[in-house]
C-alpha atoms as a PDB file:
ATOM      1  CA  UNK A   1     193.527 140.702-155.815  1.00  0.00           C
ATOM      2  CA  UNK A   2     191.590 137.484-156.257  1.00  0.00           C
ATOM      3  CA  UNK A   3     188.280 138.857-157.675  1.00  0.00           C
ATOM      4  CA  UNK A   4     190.833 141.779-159.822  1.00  0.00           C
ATOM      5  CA  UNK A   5     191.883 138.212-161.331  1.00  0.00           C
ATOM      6  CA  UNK A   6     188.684 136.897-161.838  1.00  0.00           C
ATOM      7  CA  UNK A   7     186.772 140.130-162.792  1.00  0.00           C
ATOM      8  CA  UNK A   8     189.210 140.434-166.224  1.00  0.00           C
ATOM      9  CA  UNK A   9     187.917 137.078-167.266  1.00  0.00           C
ATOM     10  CA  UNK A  10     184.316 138.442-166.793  1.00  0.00           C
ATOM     11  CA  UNK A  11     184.850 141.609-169.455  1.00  0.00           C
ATOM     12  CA  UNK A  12     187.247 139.540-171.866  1.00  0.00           C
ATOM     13  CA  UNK A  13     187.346 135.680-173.467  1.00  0.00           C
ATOM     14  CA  UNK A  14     184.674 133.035-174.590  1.00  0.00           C
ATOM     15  CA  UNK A  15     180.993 132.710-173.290  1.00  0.00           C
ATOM     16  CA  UNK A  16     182.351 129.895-171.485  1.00  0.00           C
ATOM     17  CA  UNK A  17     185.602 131.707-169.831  1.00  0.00           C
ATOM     18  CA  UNK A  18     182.746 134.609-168.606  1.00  0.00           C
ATOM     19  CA  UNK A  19     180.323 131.892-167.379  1.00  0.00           C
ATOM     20  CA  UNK A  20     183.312 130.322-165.073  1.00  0.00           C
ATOM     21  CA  UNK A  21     184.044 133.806-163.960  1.00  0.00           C
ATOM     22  CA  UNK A  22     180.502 134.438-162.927  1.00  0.00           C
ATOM     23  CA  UNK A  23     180.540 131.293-161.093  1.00  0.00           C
ATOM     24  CA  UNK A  24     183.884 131.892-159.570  1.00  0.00           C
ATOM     25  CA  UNK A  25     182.954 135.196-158.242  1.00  0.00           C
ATOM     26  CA  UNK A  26     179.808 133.699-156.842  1.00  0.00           C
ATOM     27  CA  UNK A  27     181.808 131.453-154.598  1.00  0.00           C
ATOM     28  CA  UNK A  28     183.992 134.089-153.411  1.00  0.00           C
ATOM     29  CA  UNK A  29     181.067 136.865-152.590  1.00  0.00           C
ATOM     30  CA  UNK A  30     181.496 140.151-151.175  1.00  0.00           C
ATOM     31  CA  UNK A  31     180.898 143.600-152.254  1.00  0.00           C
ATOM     32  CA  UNK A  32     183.917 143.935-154.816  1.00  0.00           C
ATOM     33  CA  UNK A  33     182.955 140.615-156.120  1.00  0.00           C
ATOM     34  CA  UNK A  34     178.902 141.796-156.597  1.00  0.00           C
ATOM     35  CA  UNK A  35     180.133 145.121-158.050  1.00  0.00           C
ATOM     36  CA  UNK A  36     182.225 143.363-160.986  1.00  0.00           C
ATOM     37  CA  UNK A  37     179.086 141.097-161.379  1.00  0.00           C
ATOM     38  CA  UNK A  38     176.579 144.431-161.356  1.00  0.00           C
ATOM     39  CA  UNK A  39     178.650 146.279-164.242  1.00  0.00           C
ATOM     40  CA  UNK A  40     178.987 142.956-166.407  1.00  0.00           C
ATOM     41  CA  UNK A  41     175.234 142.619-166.370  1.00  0.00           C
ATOM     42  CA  UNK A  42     175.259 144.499-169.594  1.00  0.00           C
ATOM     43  CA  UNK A  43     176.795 141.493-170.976  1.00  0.00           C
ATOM     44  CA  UNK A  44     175.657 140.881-175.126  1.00  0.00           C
ATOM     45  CA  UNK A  45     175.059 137.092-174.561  1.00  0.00           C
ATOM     46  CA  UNK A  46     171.675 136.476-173.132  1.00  0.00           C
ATOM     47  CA  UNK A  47     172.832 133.206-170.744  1.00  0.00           C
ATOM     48  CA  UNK A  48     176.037 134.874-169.425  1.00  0.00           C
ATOM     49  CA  UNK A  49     173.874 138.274-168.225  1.00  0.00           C
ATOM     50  CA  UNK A  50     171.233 135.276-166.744  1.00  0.00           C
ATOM     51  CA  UNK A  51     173.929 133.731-164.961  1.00  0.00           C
ATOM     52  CA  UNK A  52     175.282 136.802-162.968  1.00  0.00           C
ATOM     53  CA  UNK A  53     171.943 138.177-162.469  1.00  0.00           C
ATOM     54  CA  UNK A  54     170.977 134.640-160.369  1.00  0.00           C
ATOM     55  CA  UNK A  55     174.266 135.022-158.867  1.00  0.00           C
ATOM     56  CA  UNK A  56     173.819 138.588-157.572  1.00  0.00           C
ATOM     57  CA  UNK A  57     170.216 137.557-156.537  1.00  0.00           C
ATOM     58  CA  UNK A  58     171.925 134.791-154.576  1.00  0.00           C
ATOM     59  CA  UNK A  59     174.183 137.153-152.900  1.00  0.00           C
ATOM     60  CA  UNK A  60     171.315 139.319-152.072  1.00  0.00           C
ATOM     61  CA  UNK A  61     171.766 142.067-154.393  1.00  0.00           C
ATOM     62  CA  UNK A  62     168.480 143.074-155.698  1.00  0.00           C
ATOM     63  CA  UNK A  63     169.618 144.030-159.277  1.00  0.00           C
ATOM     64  CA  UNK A  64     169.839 140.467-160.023  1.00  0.00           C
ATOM     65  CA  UNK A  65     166.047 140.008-158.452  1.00  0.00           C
ATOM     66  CA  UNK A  66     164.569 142.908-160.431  1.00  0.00           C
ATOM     67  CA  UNK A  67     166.378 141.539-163.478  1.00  0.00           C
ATOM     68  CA  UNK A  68     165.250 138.061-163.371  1.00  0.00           C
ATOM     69  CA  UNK A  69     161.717 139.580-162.978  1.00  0.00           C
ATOM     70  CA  UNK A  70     162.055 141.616-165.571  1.00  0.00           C
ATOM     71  CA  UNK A  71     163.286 138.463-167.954  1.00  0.00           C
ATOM     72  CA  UNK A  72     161.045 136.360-166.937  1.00  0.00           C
ATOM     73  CA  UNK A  73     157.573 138.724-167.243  1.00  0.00           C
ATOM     74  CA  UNK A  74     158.723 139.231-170.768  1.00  0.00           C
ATOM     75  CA  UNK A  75     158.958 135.590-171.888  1.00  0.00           C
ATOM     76  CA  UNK A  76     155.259 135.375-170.129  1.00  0.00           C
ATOM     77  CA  UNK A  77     153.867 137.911-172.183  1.00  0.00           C
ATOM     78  CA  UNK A  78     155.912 137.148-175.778  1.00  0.00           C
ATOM     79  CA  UNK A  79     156.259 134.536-177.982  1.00  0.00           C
ATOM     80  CA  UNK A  80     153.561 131.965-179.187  1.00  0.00           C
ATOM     81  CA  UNK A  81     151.048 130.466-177.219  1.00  0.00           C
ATOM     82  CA  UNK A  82     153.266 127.530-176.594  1.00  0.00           C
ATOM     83  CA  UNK A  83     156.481 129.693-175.690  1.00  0.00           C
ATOM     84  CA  UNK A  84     154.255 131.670-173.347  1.00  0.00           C
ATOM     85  CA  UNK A  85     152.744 128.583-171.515  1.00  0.00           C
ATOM     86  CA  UNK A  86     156.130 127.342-170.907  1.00  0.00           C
ATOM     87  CA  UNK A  87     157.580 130.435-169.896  1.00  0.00           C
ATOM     88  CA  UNK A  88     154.932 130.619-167.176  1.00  0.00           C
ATOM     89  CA  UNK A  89     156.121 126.854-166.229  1.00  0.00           C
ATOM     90  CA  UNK A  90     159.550 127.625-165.528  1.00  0.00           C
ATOM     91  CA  UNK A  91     158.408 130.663-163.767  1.00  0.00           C
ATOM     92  CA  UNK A  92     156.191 128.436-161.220  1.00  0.00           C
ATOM     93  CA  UNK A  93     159.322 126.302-160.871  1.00  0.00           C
ATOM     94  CA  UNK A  94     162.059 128.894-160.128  1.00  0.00           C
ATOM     95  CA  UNK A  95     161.119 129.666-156.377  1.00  0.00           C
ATOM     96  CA  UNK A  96     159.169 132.645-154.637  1.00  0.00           C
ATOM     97  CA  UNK A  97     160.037 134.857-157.678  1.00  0.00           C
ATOM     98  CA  UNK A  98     158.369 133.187-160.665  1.00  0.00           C
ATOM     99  CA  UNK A  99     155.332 132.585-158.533  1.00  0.00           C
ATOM    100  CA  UNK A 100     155.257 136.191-157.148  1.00  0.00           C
ATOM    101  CA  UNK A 101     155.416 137.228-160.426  1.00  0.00           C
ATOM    102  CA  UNK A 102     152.651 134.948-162.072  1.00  0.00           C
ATOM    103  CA  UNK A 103     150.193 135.980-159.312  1.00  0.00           C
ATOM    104  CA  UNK A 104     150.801 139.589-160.296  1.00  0.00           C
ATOM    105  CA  UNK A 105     149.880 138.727-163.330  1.00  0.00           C
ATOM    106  CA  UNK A 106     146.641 136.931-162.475  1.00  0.00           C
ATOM    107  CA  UNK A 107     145.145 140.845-162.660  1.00  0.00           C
ATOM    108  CA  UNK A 108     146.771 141.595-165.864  1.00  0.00           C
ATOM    109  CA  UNK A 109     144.532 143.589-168.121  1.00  0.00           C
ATOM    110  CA  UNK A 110     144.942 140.591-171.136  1.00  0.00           C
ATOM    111  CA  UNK A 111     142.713 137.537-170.819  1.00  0.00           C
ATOM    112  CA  UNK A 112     145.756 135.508-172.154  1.00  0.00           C
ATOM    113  CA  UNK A 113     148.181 136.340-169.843  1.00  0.00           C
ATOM    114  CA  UNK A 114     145.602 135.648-166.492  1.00  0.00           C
ATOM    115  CA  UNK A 115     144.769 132.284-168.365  1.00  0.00           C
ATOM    116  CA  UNK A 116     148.744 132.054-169.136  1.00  0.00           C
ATOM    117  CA  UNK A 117     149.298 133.102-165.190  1.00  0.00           C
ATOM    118  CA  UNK A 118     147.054 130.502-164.217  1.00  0.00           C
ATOM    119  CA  UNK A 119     148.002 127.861-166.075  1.00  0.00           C
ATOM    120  CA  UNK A 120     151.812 128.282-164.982  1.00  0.00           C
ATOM    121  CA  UNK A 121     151.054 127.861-160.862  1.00  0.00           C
ATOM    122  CA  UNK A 122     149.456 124.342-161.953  1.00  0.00           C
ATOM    123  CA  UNK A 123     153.083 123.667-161.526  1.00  0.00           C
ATOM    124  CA  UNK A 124     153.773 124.795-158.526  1.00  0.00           C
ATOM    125  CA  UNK A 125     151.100 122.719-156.398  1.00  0.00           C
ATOM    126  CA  UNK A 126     151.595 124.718-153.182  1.00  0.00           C
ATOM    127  CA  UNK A 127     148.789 125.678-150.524  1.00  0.00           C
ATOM    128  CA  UNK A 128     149.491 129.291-150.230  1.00  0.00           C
ATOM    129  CA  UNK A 129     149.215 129.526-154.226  1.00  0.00           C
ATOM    130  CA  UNK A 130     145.393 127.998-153.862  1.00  0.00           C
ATOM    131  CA  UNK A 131     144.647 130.842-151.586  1.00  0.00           C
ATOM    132  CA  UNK A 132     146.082 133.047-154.762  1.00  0.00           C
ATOM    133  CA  UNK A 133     144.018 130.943-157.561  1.00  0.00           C
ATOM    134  CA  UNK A 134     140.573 131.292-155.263  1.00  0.00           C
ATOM    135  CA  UNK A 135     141.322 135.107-155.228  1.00  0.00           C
ATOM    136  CA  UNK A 136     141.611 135.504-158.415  1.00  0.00           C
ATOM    137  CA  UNK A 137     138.240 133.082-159.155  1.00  0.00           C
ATOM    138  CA  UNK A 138     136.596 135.690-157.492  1.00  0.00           C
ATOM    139  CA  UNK A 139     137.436 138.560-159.092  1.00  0.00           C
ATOM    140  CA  UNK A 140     137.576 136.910-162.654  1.00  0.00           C
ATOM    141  CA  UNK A 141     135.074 137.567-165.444  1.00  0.00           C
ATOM    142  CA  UNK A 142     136.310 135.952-168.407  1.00  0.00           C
ATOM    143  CA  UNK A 143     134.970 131.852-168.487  1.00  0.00           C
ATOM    144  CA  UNK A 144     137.424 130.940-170.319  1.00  0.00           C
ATOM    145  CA  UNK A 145     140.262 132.404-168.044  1.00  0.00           C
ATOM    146  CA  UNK A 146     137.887 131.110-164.824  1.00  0.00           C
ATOM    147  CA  UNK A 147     138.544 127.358-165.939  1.00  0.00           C
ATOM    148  CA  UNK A 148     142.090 127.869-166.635  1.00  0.00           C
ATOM    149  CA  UNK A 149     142.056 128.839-162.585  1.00  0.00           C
ATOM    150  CA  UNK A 150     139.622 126.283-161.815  1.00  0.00           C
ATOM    151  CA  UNK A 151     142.036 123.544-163.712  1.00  0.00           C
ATOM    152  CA  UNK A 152     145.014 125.069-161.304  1.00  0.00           C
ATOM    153  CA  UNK A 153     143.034 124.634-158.538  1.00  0.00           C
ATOM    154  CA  UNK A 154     142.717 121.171-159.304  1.00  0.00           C
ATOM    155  CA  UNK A 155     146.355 120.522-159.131  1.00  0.00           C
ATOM    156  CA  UNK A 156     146.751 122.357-155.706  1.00  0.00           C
ATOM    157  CA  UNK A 157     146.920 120.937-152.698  1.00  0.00           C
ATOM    158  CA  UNK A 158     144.057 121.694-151.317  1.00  0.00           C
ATOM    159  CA  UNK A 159     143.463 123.952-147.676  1.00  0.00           C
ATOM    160  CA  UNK A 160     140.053 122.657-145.896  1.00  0.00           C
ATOM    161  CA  UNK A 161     137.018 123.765-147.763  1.00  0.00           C
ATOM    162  CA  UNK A 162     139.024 124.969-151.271  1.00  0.00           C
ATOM    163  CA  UNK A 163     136.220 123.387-153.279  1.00  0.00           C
ATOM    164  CA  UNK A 164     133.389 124.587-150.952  1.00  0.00           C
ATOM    165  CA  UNK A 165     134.956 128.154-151.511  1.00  0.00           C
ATOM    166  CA  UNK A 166     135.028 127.757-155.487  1.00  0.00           C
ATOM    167  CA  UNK A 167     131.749 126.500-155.291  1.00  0.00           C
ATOM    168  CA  UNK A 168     130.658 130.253-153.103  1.00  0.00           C
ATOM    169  CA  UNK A 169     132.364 132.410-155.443  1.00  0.00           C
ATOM    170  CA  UNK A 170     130.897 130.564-158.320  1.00  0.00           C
ATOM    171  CA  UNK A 171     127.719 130.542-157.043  1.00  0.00           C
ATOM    172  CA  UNK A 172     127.867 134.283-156.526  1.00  0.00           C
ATOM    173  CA  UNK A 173     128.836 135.119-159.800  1.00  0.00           C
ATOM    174  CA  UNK A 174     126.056 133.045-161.539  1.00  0.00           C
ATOM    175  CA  UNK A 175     123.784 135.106-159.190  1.00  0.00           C
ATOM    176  CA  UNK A 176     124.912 138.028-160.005  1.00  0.00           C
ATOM    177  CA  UNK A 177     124.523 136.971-163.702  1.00  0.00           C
ATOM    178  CA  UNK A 178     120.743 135.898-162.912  1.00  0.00           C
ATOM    179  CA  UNK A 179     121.646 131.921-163.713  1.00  0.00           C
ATOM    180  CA  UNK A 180     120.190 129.178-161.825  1.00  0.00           C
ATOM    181  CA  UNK A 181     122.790 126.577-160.215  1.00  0.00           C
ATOM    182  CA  UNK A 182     122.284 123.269-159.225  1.00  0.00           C
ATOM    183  CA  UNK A 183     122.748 122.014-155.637  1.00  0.00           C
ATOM    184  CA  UNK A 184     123.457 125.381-154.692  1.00  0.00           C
ATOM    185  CA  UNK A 185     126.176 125.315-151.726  1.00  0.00           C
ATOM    186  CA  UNK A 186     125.569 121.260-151.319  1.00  0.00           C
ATOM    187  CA  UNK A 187     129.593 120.461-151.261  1.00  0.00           C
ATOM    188  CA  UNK A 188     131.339 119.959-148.306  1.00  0.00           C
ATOM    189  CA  UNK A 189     135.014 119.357-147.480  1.00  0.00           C
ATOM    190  CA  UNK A 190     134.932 115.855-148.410  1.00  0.00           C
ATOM    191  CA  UNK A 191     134.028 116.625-152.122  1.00  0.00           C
ATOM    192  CA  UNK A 192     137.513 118.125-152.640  1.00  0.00           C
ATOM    193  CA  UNK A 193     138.385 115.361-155.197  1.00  0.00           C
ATOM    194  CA  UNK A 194     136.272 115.751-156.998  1.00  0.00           C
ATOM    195  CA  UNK A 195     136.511 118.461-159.944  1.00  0.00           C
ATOM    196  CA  UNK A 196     136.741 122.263-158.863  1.00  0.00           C
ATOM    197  CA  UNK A 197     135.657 122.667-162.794  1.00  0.00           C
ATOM    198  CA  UNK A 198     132.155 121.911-161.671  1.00  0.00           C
ATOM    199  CA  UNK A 199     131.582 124.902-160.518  1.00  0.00           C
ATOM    200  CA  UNK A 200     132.645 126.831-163.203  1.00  0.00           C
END
């Protein structure tokens, strides 16, 4: 009877009477309460359909996931450069979603969404996202996105020998390009302070 109560409140009212709905059925869970949340997710107003689909992903319901994935890969890949950088920082920041997502997108076909990608896991200075950043250095052949992982990498905290690594791969691909580096494979774990953007 409770989320009956609750669930009219979802579908009728202000923005603000929906929102406490959505918040109210949160607290009471169950599978009534996550199918009144699944058929408002339709919703016209852009903050009350975000608000049930992180409730629903919070109750383990994987329409919420899947939509939150969905909104945030398209504010990644629209808007302005600025809109697009900052979408990709709140992405790092929102938890093992936003992240899973910007790695994905580390092998997008566009230069500016890799560089985009990139640029977003600065924020989320995490070890297992350095393993992610090297990766992707490896496989990269755009410079331009190659220092905006290099600049990440920077900001990571870094697993033994993350420089020494950047410094193989690098060194690889300038082989493969017939360049000459200098002090070829000379770092060592020690030289992890110092800038990762040497190598590129």
């Amino acid at each position: 009877v409770l989320v009956k109560l609750i669930t009219v409140s979802l579908f009728v009212g202000s923005k603000e009477g929906r929102l406490k709905a959505v918040e109210d059925l949160g607290r009471v869970g169950g599978s009534q309460a996550i199918d009144s949340l699944a058929k408002a997710l339709s919703d016209l107003d852009a903050d009350v359909r975000h608000a049930i689909a992180s409730t629903l992903s919070k109750l383990g319901d994987s329409r919420g996931t899947t939509y939150l994935v969905d909104e945030m890969r398209a504010a990644v890949l629209s808007g302005s450069i600025l809109e697009r950088m900052r979408a990709a920082e709140r992405a790092a920041t929102s938890g093992p979603l936003g992240t899973g997502l910007l790695v994905d997108l580390l092998k997008h076909p566009k230069e500016e969404t890799r560089s985009d990608a990139a640029h977003g896991l600065s924020y989320n200075p995490a070890p297992e996202i350095a393993a992610a950043l090297v990766s992707a250095l490896a496989n990269e052949p755009s410079e331009y996105v190659r220092k905006s992982l290099a600049r990440s990498l920077e900001k990571c905290t870094y697993p033994p020998g993350i420089c020494q690594a950047v410094g193989v791969i690098q060194s690889a691909i300038n082989r493969f390009r017939g360049r000459k580096t200098e002090n070829e494979g000379s770092w060592s774990d020690t030289d992890a302070p110092k800038s990762c953007l040497a190598f590129i």
